[in-house]
Protein backbone atom coordinates (compact mmCIF):
# COMPACT_ATOMS: atom_id res chain seq x y z
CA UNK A 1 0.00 0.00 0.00
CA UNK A 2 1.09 3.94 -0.66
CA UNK A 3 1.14 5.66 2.74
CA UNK A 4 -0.50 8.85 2.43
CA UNK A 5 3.00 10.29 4.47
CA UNK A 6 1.78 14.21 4.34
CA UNK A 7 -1.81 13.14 5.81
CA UNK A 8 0.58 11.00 8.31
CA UNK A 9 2.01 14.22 9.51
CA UNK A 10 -0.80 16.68 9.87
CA UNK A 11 -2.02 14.25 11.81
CA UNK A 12 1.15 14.04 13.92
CA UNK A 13 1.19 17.95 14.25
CA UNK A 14 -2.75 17.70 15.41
CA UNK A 15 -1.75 15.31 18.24
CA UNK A 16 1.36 17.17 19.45
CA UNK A 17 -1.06 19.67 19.71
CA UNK A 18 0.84 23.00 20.20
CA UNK A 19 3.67 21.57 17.40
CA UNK A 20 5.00 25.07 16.36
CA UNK A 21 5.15 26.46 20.01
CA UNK A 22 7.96 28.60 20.30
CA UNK A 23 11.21 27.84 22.68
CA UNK A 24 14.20 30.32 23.74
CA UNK A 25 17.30 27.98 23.28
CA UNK A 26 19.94 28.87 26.08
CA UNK A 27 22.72 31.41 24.72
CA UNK A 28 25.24 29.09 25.70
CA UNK A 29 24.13 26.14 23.68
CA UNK A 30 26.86 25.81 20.91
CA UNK A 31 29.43 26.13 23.75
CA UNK A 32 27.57 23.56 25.75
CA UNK A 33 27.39 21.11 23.78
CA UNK A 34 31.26 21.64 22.57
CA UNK A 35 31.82 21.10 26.09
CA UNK A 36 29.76 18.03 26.31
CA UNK A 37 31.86 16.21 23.87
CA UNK A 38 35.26 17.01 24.80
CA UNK A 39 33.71 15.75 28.29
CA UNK A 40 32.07 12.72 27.21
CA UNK A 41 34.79 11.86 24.54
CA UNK A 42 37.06 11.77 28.63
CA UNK A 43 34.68 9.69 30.26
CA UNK A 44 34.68 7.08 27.52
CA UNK A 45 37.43 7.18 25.88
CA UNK A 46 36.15 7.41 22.64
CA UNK A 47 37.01 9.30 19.70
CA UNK A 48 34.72 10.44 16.89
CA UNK A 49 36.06 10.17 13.31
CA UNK A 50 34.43 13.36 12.47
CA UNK A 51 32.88 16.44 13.74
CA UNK A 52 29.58 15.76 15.09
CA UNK A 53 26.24 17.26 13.98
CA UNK A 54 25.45 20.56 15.82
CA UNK A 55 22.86 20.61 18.34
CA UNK A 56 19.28 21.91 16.65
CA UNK A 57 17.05 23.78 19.46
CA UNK A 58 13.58 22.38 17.63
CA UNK A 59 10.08 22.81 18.06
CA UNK A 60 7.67 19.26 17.59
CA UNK A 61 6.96 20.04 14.58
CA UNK A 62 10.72 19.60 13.12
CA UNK A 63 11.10 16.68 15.31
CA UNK A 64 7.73 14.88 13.67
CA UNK A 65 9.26 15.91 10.19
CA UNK A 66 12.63 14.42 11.01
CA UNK A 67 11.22 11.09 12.20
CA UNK A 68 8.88 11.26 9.81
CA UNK A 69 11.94 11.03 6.92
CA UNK A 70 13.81 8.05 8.85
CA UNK A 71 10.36 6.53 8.89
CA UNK A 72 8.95 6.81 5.53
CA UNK A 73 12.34 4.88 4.44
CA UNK A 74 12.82 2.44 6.61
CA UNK A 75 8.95 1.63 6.91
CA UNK A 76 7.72 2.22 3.38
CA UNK A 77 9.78 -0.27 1.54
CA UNK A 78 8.15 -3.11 3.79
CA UNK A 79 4.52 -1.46 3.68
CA UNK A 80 4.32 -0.92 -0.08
CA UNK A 81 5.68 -4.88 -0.22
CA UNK A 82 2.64 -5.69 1.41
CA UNK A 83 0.11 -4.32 -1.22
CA UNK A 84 -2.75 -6.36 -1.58
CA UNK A 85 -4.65 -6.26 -4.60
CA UNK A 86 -8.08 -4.86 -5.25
CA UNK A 87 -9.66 -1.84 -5.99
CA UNK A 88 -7.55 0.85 -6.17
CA UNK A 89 -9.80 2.91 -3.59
CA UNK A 90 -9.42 0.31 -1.50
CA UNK A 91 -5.86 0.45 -1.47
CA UNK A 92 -6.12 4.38 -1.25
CA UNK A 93 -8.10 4.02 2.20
CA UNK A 94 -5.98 1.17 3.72
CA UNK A 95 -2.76 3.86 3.06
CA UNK A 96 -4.61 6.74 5.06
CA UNK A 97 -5.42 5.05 7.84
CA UNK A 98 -1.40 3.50 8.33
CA UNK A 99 -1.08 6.84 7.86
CA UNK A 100 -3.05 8.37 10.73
CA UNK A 101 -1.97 5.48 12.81
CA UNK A 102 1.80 6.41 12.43
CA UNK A 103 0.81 9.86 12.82
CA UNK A 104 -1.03 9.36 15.58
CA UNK A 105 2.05 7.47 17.16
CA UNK A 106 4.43 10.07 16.47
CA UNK A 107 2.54 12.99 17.59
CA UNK A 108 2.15 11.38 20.62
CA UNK A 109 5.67 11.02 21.91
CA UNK A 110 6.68 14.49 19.97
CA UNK A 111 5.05 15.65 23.00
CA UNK A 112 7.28 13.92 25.41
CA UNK A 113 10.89 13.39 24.16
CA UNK A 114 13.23 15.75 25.26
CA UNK A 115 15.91 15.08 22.70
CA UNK A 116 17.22 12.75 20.23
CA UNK A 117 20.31 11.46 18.31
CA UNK A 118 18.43 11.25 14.79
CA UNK A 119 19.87 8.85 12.06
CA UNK A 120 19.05 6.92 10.01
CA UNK A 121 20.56 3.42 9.85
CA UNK A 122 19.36 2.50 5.90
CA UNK A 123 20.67 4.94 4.42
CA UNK A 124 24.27 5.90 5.15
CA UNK A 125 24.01 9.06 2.84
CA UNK A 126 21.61 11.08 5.85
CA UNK A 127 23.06 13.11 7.58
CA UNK A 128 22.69 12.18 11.48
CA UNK A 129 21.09 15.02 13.56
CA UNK A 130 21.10 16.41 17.18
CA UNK A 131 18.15 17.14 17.67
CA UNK A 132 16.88 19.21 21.55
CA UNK A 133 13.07 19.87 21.64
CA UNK A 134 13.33 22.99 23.20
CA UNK A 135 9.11 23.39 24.51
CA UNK A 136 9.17 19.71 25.98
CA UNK A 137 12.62 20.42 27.99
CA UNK A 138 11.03 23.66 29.15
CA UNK A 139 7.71 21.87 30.15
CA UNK A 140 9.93 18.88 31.95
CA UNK A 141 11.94 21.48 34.04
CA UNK A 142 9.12 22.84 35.19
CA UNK A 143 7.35 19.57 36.32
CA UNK A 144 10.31 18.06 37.77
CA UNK A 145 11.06 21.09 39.69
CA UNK A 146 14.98 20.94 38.53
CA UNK A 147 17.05 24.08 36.94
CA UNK A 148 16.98 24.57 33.77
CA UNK A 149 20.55 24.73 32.20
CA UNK A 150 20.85 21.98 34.47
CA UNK A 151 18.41 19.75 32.38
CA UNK A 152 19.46 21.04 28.98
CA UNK A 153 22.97 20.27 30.07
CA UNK A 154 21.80 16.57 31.18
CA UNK A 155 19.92 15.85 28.30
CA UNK A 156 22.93 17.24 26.06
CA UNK A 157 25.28 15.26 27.52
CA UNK A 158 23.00 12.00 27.03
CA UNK A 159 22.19 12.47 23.12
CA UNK A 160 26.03 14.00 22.25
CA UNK A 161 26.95 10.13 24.02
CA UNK A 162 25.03 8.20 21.30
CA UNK A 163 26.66 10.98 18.42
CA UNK A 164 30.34 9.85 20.32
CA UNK A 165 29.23 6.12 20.14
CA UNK A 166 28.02 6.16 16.19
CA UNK A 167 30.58 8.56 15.37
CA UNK A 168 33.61 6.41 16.66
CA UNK A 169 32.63 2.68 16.62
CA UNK A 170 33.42 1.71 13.37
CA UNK A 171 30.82 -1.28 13.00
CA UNK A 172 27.88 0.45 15.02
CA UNK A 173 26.07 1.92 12.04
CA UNK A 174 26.54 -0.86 9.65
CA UNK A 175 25.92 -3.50 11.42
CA UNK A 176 22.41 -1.98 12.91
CA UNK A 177 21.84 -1.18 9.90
CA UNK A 178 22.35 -4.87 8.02
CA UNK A 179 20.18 -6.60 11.13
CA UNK A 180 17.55 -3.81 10.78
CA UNK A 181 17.33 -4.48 6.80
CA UNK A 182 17.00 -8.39 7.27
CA UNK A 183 14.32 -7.59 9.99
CA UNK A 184 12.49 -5.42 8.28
CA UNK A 185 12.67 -8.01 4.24
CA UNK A 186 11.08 -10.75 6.83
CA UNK A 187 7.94 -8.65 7.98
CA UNK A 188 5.36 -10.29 6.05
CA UNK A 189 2.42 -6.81 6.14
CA UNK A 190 0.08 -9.55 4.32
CA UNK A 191 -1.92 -11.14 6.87
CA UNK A 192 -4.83 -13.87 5.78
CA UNK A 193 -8.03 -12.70 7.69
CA UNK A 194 -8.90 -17.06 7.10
CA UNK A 195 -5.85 -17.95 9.51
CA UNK A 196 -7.68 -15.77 12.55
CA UNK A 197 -10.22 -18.37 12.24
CA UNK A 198 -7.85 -21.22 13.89
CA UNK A 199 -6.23 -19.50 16.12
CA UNK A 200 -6.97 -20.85 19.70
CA UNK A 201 -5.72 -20.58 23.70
CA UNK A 202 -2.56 -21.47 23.30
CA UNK A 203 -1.47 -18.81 20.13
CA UNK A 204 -2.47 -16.53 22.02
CA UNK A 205 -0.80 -16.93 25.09
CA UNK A 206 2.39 -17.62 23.05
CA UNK A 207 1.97 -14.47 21.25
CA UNK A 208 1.48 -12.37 24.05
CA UNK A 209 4.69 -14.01 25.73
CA UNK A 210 6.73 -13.36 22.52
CA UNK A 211 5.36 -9.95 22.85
CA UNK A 212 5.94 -9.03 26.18
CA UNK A 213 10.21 -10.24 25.48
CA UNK A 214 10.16 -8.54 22.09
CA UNK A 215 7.41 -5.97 21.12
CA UNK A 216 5.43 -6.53 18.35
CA UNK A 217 8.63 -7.26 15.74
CA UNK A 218 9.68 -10.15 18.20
CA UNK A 219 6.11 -11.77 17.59
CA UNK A 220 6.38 -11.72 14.17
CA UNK A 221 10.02 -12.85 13.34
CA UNK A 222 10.27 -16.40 12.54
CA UNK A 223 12.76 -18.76 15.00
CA UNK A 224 15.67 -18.05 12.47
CA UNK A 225 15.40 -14.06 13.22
CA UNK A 226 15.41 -14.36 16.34
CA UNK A 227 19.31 -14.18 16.78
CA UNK A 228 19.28 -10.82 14.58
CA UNK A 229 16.41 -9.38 16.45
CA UNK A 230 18.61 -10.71 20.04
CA UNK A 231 21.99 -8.76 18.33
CA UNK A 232 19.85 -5.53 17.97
CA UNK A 233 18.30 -5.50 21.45
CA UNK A 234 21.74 -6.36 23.15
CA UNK A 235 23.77 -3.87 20.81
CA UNK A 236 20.77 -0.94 21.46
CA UNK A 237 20.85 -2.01 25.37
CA UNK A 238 24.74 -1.38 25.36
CA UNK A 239 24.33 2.37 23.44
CA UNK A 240 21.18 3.06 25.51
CA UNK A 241 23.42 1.62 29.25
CA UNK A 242 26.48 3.49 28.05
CA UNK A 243 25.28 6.37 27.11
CA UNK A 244 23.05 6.55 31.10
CA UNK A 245 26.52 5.23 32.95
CA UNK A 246 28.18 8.55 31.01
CA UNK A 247 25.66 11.13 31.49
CA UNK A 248 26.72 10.13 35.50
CA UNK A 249 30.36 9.82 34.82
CA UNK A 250 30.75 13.26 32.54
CA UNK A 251 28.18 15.13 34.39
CA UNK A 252 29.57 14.89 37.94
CA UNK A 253 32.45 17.36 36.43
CA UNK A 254 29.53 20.11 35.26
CA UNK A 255 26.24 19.87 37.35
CA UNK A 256 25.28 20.41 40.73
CA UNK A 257 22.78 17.72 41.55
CA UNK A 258 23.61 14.48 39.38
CA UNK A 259 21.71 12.37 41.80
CA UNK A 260 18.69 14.76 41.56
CA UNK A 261 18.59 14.65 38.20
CA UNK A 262 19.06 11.11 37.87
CA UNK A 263 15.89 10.95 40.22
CA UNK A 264 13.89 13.24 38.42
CA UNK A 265 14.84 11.19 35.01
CA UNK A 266 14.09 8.09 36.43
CA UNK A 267 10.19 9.29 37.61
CA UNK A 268 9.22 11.12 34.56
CA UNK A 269 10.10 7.45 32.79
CA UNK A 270 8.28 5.75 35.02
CA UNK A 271 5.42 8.05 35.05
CA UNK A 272 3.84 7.21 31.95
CA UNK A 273 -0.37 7.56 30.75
CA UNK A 274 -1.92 4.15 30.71
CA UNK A 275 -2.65 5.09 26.88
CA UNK A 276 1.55 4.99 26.55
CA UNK A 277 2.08 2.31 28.65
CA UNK A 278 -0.19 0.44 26.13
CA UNK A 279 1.38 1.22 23.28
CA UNK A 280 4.59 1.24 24.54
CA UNK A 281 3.82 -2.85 25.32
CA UNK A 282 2.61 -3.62 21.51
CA UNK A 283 5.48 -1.74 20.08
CA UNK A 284 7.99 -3.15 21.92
CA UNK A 285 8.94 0.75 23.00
CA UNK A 286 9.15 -0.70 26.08
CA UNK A 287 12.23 -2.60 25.96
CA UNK A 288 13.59 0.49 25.63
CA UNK A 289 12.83 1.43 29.11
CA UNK A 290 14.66 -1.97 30.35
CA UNK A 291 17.44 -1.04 27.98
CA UNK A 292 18.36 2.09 30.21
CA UNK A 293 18.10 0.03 33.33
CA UNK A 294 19.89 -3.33 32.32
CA UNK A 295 22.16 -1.69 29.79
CA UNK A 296 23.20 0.72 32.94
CA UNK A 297 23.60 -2.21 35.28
CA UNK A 298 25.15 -4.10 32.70
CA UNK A 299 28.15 -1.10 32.59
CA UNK A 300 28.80 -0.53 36.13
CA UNK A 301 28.79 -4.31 36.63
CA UNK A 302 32.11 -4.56 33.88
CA UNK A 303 33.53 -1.19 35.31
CA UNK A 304 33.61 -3.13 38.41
CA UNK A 305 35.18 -6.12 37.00
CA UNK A 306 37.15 -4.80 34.72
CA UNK A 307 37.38 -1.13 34.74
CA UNK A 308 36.75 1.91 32.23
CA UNK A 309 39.26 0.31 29.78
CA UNK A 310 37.22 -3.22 30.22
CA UNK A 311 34.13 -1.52 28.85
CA UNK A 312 35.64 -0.22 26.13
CA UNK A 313 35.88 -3.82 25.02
CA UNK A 314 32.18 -4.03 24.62
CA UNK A 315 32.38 -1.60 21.71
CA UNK A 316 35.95 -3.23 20.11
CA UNK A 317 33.69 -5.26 17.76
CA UNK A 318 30.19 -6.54 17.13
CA UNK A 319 30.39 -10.28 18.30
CA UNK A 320 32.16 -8.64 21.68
CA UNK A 321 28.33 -6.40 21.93
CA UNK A 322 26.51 -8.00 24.73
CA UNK A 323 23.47 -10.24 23.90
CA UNK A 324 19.95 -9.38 26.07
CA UNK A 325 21.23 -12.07 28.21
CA UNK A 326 24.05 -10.66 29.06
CA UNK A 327 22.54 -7.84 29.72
CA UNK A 328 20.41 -9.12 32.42
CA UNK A 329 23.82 -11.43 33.40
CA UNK A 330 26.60 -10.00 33.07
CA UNK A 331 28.72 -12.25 34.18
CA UNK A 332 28.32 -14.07 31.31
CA UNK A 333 29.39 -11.62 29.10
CA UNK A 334 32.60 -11.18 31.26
CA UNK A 335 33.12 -15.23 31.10
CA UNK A 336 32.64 -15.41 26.98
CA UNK A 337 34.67 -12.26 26.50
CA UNK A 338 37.80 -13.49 29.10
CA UNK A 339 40.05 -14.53 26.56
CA UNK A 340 39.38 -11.39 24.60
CA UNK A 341 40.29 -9.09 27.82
CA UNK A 342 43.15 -10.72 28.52
């Protein structure tokens, strides 16, 4: 089907309801986030290739656009594979409403992310972006109660991290972006309304196990994707862990209250809409949540064991990238990777 992408974004700006609202970004921004590399490139320990993207102070609107873009590539291939046949109206009104669904979706959490490492891992020719949405970050510092250059500085620190990561680990890019081509070539979009009529108990309590471990993509990926989809959610659980365990590490050196922001983080995460959490549970978004918390635990653990230089072996290649397992174990990880370390 042909996803009506322009009605897919009206509708975004309609849910993020005040899309265009207008945000001061702090003078000091530019120097910020300058800052905020040199620091994070000390805590880690690693080097970008290149310069990195400068920090855009956006409104929802340009953040719906920019996901939007990543979207409509690395979505539309699979959905226009799954093009049924019949009437061509028919086809017409099955693309408008994936459309307002994804726009729905996206206007949604416009309203809550505070900023984002944009890029996009199919095509190697877009440029990566940096993206701060300035009215969210002012709306967050004002519910949590923290300072505001504090929070701007926080959130900088986290989102110039996964630019550091990307922009000095050779095989990060690549490689997500192989597994995430393979993942998305097995979606079959062409379900047969005749196999509903068979399904009984025991589907669906597999399904909803399969589900609840791997979002909606883990339910549909056949036993021979599994692996892939395993590589991706350990590889995205190390970027998402390393890039929490740094925001600590770099920003003891700049802010005030770490552990108060680190609080406040922790309960606007957990303080989600029961509309969210729902979503959040058929998308798999979700995992993303225990990605921060295992992927953190998962660092301090090998800092412990190991020290800074030990985690830098997690990045050194992409069979050394901790599986999900690992994650939630890692000890594991430190047993297979001994020889390695040694």
């Amino acid at each position: 089907m042909d996803v009506d992408w322009g009605l897919a974004g009206r509708i975004a700006r309609s849910a993020a309801g005040d899309a265009t609202s207008v945000s001061v970004a702090p003078a000091v921004l530019p120097e910020r986030a300058a800052a905020a590399r040199d620091q994070v490139v000390a805590a880690t320990g690693l080097q970008p290739r290149a310069p990195l993207p400068e920090v855009e102070w956006v409104d929802r609107a340009t953040w719906i656009d920019a996901n939007l873009a990543t979207m409509r590539t690395t979505l539309g291939p699979v959905l226009a594979k799954g093009s049924a046949a019949g009437p061509a109206a028919l086809q017409a009104a099955a693309g408008a409403v994936v459309a307002a669904e994804i726009g729905g979706l996206i206007g949604l959490f416009s309203r809550r992310v505070l900023g984002q490492y944009e890029v996009n891992l199919l095509d190697p020719a877009a440029a990566p972006r940096l993206l701060l949405v300035g009215p969210n970050l002012d709306r967050a510092t004002t519910e949590l109660g923290v300072d505001r250059d504090e929070m701007v500085t926080w959130v900088t620190l986290h989102e110039i991290t996964h630019a550091v990561q990307f922009g000095a680990v050779d095989w990060l890019r690549d490689s997500l972006g192989a597994a995430l081509q393979e993942l998305m070539s097995a979606l079959d979009v062409k379900p047969d309304p005749r196999t509903l009529l068979n399904i009984d108990l025991d589907d669906v309590r597999t399904w909803a196990g399969q589900i609840r471990e791997g979002g909606l993509l883990g339910a549909v990926m056949g036993a021979d994707r599994r692996a892939l989809l395993d590589h991706v959610q350990g590889t995205m659980g190390l970027v998402e862990g390393h890039a929490e365990w740094t925001m600590d590490r770099a920003g003891a050196d700049v802010l005030d209250d770490v552990a108060g922001l680190r609080a406040a983080m922790d309960r606007r995460r957990e303080d989600r809409a029961p509309l969210l959490r729902i979503l959040d549970r058929l998308l798999g978004f979700d995992l993303k949540l225990k990605q921060y918390a295992q992927g953190r635990q998962f660092c301090d653990a090998v800092v412990r064991a190991r020290g800074e230089d030990g985690l830098r072996d997690a990045w050194a290649s992409a069979d050394l990238a901790p599986t999900p397992a690992e994650l939630a174990t890692p000890a594991r990880w430190l047993q297979r990777t001994e020889a390695a370390a040694a």
